[in-house]
Protein backbone atom coordinates (compact mmCIF):
# COMPACT_ATOMS: atom_id res chain seq x y z
CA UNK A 1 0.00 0.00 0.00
CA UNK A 2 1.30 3.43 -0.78
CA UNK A 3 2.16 5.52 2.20
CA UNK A 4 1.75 9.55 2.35
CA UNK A 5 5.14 11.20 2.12
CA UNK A 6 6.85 11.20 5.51
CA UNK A 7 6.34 14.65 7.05
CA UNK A 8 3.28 15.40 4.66
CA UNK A 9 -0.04 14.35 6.49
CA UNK A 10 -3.75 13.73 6.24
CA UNK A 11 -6.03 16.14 7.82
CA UNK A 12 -8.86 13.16 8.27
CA UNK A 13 -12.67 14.00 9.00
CA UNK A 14 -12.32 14.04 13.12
CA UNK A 15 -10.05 17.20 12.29
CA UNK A 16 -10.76 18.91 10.50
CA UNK A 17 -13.78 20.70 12.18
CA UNK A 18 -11.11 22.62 14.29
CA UNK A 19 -9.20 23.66 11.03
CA UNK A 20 -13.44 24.87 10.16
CA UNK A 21 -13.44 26.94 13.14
CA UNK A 22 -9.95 28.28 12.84
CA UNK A 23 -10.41 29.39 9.38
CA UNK A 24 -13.64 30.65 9.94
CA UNK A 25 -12.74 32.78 13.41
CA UNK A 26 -9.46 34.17 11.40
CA UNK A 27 -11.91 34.82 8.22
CA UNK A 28 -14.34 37.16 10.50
CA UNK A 29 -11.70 39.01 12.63
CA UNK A 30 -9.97 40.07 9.40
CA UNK A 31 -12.61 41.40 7.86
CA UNK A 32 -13.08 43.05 10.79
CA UNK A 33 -10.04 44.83 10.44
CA UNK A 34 -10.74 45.56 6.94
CA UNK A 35 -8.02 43.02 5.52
CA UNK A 36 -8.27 41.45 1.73
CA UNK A 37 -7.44 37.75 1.07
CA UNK A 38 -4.67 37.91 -1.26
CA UNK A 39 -3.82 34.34 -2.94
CA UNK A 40 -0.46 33.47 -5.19
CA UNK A 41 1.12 30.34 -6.31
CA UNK A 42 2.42 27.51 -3.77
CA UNK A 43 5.69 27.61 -6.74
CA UNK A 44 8.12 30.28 -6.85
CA UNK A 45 11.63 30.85 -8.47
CA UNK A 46 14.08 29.85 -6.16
CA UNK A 47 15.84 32.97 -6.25
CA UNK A 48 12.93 34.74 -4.55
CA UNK A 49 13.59 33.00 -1.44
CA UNK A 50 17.32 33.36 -1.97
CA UNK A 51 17.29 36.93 -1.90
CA UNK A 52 14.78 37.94 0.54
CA UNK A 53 15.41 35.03 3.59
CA UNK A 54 19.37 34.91 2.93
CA UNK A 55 21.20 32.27 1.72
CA UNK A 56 22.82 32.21 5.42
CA UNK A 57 19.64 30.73 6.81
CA UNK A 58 18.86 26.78 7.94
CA UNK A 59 15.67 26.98 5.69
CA UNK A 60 17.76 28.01 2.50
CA UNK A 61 20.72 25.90 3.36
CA UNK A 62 18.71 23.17 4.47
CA UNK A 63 15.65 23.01 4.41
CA UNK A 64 13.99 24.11 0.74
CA UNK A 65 11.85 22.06 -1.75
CA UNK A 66 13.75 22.50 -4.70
CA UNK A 67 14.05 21.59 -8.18
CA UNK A 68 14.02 22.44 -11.96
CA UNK A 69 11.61 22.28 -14.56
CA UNK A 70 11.71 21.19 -18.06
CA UNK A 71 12.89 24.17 -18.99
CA UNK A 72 15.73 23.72 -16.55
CA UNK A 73 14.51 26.58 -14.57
CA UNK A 74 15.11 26.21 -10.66
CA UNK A 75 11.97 26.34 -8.64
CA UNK A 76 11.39 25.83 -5.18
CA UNK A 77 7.87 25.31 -3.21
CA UNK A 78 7.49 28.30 -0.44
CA UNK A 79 8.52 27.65 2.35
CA UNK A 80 6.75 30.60 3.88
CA UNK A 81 4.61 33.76 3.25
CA UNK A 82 6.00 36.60 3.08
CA UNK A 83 8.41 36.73 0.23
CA UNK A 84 5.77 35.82 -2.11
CA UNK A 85 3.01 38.26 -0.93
CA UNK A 86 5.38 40.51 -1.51
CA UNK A 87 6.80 39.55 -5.30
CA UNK A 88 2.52 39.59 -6.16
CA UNK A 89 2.19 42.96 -4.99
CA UNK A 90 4.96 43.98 -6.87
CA UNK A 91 4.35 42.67 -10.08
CA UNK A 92 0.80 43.78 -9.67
CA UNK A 93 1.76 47.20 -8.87
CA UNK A 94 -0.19 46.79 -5.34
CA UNK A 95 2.71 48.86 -3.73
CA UNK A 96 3.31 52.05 -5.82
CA UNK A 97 2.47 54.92 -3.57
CA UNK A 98 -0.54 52.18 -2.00
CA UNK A 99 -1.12 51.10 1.94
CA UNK A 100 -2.46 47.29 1.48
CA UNK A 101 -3.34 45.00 4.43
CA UNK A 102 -3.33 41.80 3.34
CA UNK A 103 -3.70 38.35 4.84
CA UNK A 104 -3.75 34.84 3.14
CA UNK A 105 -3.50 31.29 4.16
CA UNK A 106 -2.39 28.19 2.98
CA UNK A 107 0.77 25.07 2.87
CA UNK A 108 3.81 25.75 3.03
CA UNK A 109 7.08 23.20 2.28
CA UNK A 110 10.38 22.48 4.29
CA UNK A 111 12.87 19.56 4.96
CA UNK A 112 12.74 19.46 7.95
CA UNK A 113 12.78 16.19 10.82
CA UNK A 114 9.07 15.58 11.20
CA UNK A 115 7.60 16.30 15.17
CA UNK A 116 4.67 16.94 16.85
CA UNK A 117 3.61 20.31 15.56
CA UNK A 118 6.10 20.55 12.76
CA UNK A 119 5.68 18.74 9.81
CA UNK A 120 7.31 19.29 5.86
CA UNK A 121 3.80 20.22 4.38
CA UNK A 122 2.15 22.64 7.27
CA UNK A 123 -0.20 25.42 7.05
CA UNK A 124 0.44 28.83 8.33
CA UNK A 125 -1.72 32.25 8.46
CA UNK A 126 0.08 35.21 7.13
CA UNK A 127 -1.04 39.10 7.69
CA UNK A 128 0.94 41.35 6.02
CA UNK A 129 0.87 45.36 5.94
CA UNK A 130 2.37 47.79 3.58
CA UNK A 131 3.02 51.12 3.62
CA UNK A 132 2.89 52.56 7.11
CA UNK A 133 6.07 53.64 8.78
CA UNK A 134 4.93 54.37 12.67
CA UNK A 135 4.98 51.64 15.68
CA UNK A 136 1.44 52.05 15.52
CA UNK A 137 0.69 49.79 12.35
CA UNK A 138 3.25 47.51 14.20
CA UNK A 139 1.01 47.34 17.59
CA UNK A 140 -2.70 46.63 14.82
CA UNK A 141 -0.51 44.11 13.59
CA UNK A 142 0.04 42.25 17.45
CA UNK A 143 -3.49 43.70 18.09
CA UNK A 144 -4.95 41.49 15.34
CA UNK A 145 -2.92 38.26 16.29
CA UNK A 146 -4.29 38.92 20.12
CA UNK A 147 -7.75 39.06 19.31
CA UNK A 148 -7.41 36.07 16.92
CA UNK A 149 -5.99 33.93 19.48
CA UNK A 150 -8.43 35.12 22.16
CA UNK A 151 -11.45 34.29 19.86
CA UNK A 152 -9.84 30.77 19.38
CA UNK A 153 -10.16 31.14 23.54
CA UNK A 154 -6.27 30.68 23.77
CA UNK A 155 -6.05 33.58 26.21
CA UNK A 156 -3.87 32.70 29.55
CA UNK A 157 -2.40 29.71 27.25
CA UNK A 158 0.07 32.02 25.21
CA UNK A 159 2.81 34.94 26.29
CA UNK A 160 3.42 37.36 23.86
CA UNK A 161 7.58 38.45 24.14
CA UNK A 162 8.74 41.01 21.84
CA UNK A 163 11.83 42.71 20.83
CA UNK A 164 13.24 44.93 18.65
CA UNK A 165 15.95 44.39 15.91
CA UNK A 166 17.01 47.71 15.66
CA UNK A 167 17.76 49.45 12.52
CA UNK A 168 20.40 48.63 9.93
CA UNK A 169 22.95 51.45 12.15
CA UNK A 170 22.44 49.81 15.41
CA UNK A 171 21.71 46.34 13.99
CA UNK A 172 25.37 46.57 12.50
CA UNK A 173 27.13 47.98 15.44
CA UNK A 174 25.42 45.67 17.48
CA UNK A 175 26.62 42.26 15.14
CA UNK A 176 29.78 44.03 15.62
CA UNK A 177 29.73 43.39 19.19
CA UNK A 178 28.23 40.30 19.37
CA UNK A 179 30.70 38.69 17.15
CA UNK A 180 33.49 39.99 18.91
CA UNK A 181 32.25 38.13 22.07
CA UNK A 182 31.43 34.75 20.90
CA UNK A 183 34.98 34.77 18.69
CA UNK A 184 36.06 35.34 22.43
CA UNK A 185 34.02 31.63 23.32
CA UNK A 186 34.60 30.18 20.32
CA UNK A 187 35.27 26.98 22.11
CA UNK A 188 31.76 26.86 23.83
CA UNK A 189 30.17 27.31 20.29
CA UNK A 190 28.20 24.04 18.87
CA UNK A 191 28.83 23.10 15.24
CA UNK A 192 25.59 24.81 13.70
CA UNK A 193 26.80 28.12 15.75
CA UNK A 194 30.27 28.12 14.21
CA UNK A 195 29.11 27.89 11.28
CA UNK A 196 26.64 30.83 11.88
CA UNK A 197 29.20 32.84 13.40
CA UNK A 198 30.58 34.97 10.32
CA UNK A 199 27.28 34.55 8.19
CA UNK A 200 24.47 35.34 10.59
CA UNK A 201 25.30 35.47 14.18
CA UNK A 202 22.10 36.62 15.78
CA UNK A 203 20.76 33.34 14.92
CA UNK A 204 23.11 31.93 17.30
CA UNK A 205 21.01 33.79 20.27
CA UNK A 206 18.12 31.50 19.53
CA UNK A 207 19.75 28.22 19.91
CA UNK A 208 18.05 25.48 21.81
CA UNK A 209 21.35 23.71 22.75
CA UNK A 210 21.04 23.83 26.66
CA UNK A 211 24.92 23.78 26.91
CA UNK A 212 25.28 27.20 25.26
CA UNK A 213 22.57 29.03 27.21
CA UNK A 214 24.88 30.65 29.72
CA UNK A 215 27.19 31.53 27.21
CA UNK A 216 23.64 33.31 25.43
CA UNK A 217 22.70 34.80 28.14
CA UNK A 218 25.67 36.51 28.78
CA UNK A 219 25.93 38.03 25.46
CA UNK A 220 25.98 41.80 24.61
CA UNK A 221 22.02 42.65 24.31
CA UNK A 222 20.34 44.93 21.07
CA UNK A 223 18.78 46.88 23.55
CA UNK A 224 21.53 48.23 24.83
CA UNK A 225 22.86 49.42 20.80
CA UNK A 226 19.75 50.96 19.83
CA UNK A 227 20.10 54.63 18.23
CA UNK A 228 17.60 56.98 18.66
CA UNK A 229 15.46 56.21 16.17
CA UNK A 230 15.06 52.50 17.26
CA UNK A 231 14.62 53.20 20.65
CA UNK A 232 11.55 55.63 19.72
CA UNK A 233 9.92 53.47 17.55
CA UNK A 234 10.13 50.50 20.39
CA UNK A 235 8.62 52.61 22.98
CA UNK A 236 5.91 54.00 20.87
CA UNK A 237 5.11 49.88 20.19
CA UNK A 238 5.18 49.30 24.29
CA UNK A 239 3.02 52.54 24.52
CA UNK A 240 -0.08 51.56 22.44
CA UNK A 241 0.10 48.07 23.56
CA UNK A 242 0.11 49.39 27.28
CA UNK A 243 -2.77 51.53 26.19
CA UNK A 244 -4.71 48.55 25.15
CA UNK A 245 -3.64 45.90 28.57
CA UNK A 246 -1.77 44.12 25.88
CA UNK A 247 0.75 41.69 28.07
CA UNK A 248 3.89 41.32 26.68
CA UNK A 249 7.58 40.05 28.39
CA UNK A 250 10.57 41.63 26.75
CA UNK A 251 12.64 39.06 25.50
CA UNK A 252 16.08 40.19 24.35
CA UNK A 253 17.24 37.29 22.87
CA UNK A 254 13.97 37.24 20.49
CA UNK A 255 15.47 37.32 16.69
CA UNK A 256 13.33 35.79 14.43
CA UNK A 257 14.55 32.91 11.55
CA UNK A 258 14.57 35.02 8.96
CA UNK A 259 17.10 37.90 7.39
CA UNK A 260 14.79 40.17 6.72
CA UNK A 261 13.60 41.09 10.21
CA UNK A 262 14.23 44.58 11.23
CA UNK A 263 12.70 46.90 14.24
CA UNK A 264 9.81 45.00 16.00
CA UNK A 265 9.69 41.47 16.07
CA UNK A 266 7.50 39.04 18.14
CA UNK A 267 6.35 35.70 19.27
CA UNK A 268 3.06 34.24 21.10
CA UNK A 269 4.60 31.05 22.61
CA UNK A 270 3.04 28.50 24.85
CA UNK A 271 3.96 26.24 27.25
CA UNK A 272 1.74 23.46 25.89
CA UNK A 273 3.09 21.99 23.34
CA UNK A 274 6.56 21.34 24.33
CA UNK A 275 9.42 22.50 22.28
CA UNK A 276 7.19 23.62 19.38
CA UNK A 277 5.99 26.66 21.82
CA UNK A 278 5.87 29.09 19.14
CA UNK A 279 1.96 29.74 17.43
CA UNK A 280 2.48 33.00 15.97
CA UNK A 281 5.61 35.24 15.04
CA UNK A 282 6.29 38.26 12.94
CA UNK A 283 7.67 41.84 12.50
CA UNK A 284 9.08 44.80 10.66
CA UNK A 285 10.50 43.85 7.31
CA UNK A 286 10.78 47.63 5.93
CA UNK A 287 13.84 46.48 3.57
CA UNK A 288 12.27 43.48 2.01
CA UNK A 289 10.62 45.17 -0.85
CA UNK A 290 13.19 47.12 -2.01
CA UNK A 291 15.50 43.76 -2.24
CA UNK A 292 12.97 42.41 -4.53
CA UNK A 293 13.05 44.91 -7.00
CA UNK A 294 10.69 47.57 -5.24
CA UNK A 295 10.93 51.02 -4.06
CA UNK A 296 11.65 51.38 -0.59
CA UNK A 297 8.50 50.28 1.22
CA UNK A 298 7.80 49.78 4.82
CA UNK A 299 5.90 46.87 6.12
CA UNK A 300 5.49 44.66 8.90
CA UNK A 301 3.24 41.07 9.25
CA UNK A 302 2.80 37.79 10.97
CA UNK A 303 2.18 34.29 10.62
CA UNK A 304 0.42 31.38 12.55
CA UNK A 305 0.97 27.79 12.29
CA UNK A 306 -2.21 26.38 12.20
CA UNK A 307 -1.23 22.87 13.22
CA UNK A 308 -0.08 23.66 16.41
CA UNK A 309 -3.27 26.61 17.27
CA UNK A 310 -5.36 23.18 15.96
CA UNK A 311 -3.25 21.17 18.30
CA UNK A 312 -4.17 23.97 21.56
CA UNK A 313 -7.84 23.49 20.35
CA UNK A 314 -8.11 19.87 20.25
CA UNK A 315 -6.87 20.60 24.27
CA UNK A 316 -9.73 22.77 24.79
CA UNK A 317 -11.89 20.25 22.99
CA UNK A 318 -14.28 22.54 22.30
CA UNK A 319 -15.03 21.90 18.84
CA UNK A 320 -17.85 18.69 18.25
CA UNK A 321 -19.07 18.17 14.88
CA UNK A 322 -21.97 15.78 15.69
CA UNK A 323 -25.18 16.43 14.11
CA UNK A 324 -28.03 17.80 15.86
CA UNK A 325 -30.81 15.33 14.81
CA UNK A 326 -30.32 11.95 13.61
CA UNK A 327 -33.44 10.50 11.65
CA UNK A 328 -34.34 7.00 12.19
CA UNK A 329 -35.69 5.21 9.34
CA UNK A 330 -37.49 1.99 9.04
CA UNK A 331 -38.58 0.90 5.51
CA UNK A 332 -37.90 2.10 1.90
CA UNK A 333 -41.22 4.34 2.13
CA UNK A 334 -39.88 5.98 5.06
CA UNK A 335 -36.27 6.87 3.84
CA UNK A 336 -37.89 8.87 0.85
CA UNK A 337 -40.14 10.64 3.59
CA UNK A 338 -36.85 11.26 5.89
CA UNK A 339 -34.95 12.46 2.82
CA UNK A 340 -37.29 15.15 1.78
CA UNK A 341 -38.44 16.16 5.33
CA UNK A 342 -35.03 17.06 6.36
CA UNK A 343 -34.12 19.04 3.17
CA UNK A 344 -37.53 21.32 4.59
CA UNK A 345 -35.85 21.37 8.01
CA UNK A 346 -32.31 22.56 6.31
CA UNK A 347 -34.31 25.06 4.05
CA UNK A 348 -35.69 26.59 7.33
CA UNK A 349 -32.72 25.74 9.52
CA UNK A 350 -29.42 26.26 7.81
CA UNK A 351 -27.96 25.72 11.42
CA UNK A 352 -28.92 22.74 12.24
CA UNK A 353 -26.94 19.54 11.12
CA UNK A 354 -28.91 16.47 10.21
CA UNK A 355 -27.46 13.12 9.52
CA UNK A 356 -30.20 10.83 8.41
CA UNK A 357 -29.68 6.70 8.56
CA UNK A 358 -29.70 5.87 5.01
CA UNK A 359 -27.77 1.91 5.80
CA UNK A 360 -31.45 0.42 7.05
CA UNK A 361 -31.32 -1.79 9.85
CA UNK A 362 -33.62 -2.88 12.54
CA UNK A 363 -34.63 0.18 15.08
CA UNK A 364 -32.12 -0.93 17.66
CA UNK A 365 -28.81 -0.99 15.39
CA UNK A 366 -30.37 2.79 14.49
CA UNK A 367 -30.80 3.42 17.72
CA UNK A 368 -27.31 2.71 18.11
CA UNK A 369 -25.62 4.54 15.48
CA UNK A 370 -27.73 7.65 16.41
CA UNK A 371 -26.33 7.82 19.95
CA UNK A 372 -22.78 7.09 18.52
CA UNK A 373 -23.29 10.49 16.33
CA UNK A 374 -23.73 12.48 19.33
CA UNK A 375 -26.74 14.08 18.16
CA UNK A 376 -28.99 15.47 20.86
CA UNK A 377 -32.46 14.46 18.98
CA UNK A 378 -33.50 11.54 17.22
CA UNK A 379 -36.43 12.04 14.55
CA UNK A 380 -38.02 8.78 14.01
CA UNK A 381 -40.06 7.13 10.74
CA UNK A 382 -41.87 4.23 10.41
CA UNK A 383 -44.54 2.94 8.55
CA UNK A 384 -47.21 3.62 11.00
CA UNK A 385 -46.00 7.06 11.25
CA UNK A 386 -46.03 7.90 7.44
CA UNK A 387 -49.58 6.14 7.48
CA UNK A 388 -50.91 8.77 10.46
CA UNK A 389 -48.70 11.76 8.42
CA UNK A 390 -46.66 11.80 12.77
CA UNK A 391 -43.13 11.46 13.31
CA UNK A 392 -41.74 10.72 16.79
CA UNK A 393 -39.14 12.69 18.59
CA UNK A 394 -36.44 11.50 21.19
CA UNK A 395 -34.43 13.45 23.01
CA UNK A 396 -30.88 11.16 23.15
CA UNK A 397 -29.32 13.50 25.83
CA UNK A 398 -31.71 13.71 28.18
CA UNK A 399 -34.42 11.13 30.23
CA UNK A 400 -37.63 12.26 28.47
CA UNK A 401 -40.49 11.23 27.52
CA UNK A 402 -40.39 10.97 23.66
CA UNK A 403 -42.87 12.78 21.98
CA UNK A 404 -45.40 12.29 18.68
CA UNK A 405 -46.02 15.06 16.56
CA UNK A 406 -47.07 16.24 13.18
CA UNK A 407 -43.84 17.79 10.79
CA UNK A 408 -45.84 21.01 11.22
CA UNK A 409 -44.79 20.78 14.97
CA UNK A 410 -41.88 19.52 14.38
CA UNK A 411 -41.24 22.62 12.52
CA UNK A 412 -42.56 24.68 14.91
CA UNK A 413 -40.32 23.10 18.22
CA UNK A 414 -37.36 23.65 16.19
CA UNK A 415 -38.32 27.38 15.77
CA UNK A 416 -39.17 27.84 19.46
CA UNK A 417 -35.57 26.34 20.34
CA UNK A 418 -33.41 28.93 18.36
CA UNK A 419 -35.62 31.77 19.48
């Protein structure tokens, strides 16, 4: 039998009602917002994602889906968001003298060791804003991604930490430093950090290796080598989320995967899922558009990985899909009646979920499946009742008495329950 690809997996039926809700929650809130879907191809040229993560990185070095065409022509699936939002703006002219807020959703491809909550096909949510300089558009941004995860009913389950980058003057004198301190502990450095050290050594401050943490937290911090400019942009941020009882732990090690980053960047992590704590993460990227070919742009985004917010709601285990009514039906004559009475209750009742028994069976087997749905009513047919124009109604969930009434009635209880 042929297996899915290791790391690639099936979202099956008992699932995918939390992706539903997720996509559906995240949908509403940004609209709310007044941000437009934008959709572009799961394919890109490979140098996109060259030039705008770095060639420096794990997920360029390591990690990307890539091959050439027929036409010889290197291509690469994405192995995130941002860089080809940006390259359809671009091309579309979205971008000249325009402020766009965006957001889009969909998989996303890396090589990487599958784990709970990481896997080679996943599926992230990605926001993305253009055109707005201020630390203001950078707090709507976190303000979004709070309410989000609050409406998913995440709140006391994730911290939000945040950080700033700095700007390309401090960001430099900074690197500066922080090279010239771990050349000084070379010896403590593990193999991936030596080999980070002269290409992109702030990506050393996010190593997991729990032998190098003193050594990390010992190093020079941004915060201390921010220049003016920086350091009013970052307190403008902590203002407006104060304003708004955002919570929020600086943490000065916070840099972000990605070369791009620059100013603000954040995380929500959790404590609940292990080492894959991280369910949303994003930033300033103000130099990204001009790298691709664009005139100097500011911007700033985020994205979620939906399999591990799906993970934190199958936790809550909030999300049933069971059907409201299950309609027992005993005889040929009476699945024809079942069939068309519940396509009147679903014309009045777009709501309600009905699963009708369409495998026969005696009334106990029914009986059976219907309480294994987890439906709350039971609408029965049989012959007699087609005969006296009645159906009978059961409540599975509760000790009552069932009851016999006419479809009219039936209509009508249904009516006087969603009041």
């Amino acid at each position: 039998m042929i297996q899915a690809v290791r790391g690639m997996n099936d979202i099956l039926p008992d699932k995918t009602s939390y992706w539903e809700q997720l996509e559906f929650i995240s949908r509403d809130i940004f609209k709310r917002y007044n941000y437009r879907e934008i959709r572009f191809p799961i394919v890109e040229a490979t140098g996109l994602f060259k030039r705008s993560i770095g060639e420096a990185t794990d997920i360029v070095e390591k990690e990307m889906y890539t091959f050439n065409d027929r036409n010889n022509e290197s291509l690469t699936l994405r192995p995130e968001g941002t860089a080809g939002c940006v390259r359809a703006c671009l091309q579309s002219g979205l971008l000249h003298n325009q402020v766009q807020r965006l957001w889009y959703h969909g998989p996303m491809f890396r090589y990487e060791r599958p784990q709970k909550g990481r896997y080679r096909q996943f599926y992230q949510l990605g926001v993305e804003a253009f055109g707005m300089q201020g630390p203001d558009i950078d707090a709507e941004i976190i303000l979004i991604s709070a309410r989000l995860l609050n409406a998913l009913g995440l709140h006391g389950k994730v911290e939000l930490q945040l950080n700033t980058l700095g700007t390309s003057v401090s960001r430099a004198s900074y690197r500066s430093a922080l090279v010239d301190y771990l050349q000084k502990n070379q010896d403590q450095l593990d193999e991936d950090s030596q080999r980070r050290l002269n290409t992109n050594p702030l990506r050393i401050l996010d190593s997991k290796n729990p032998a190098m943490q003193t050594l990390i937290a010992d190093a020079p911090k941004m915060l201390d080598y921010l220049d003016d400019v920086a350091l009013q942009h970052f307190e403008g941020l902590k203002k407006i989320l104060d304003a708004a009882k955002i919570n929020y732990v600086i943490n000065p090690r916070l840099v972000r995967g990605l070369d791009y980053y620059g100013l603000t960047v954040f995380e929500w992590v959790t404590q609940e899922l292990g080492a894959q704590g991280t369910v949303c993460a994003g930033g300033r990227y103000d130099q990204l558009v001009e790298l691709l070919g664009g005139k100097p742009t500011p911007a700033v985004g985020f994205a979620c990985g939906l399999e591990r917010l799906v993970l934190l709601l199958e936790q809550k285990q909030q999300c049933a899909q069971n059907p409201d009514i299950y309609m027992i039906l005993l005889g040929g004559e009476a699945v024809q009646k079942g069939l068309v009475f519940a396509e009147t209750i679903r014309d009045q009742f777009p709501e309600i979920k009905i699963e009708t028994n369409l495998s026969l069976g005696n009334i106990k087997n029914q009986f059976k499946r219907a309480d294994k749905s987890g439906a709350e009513w039971a609408v029965i047919i049989g012959e007699e009742e087609i005969i006296n124009q009645k159906v009978i109604l059961k409540n599975l969930r509760a000790d009552q008495a069932q009851q016999i009434m006419s479809e009219d009635q039936l209509i009508q209880f249904l009516k006087n329950r969603s009041v």
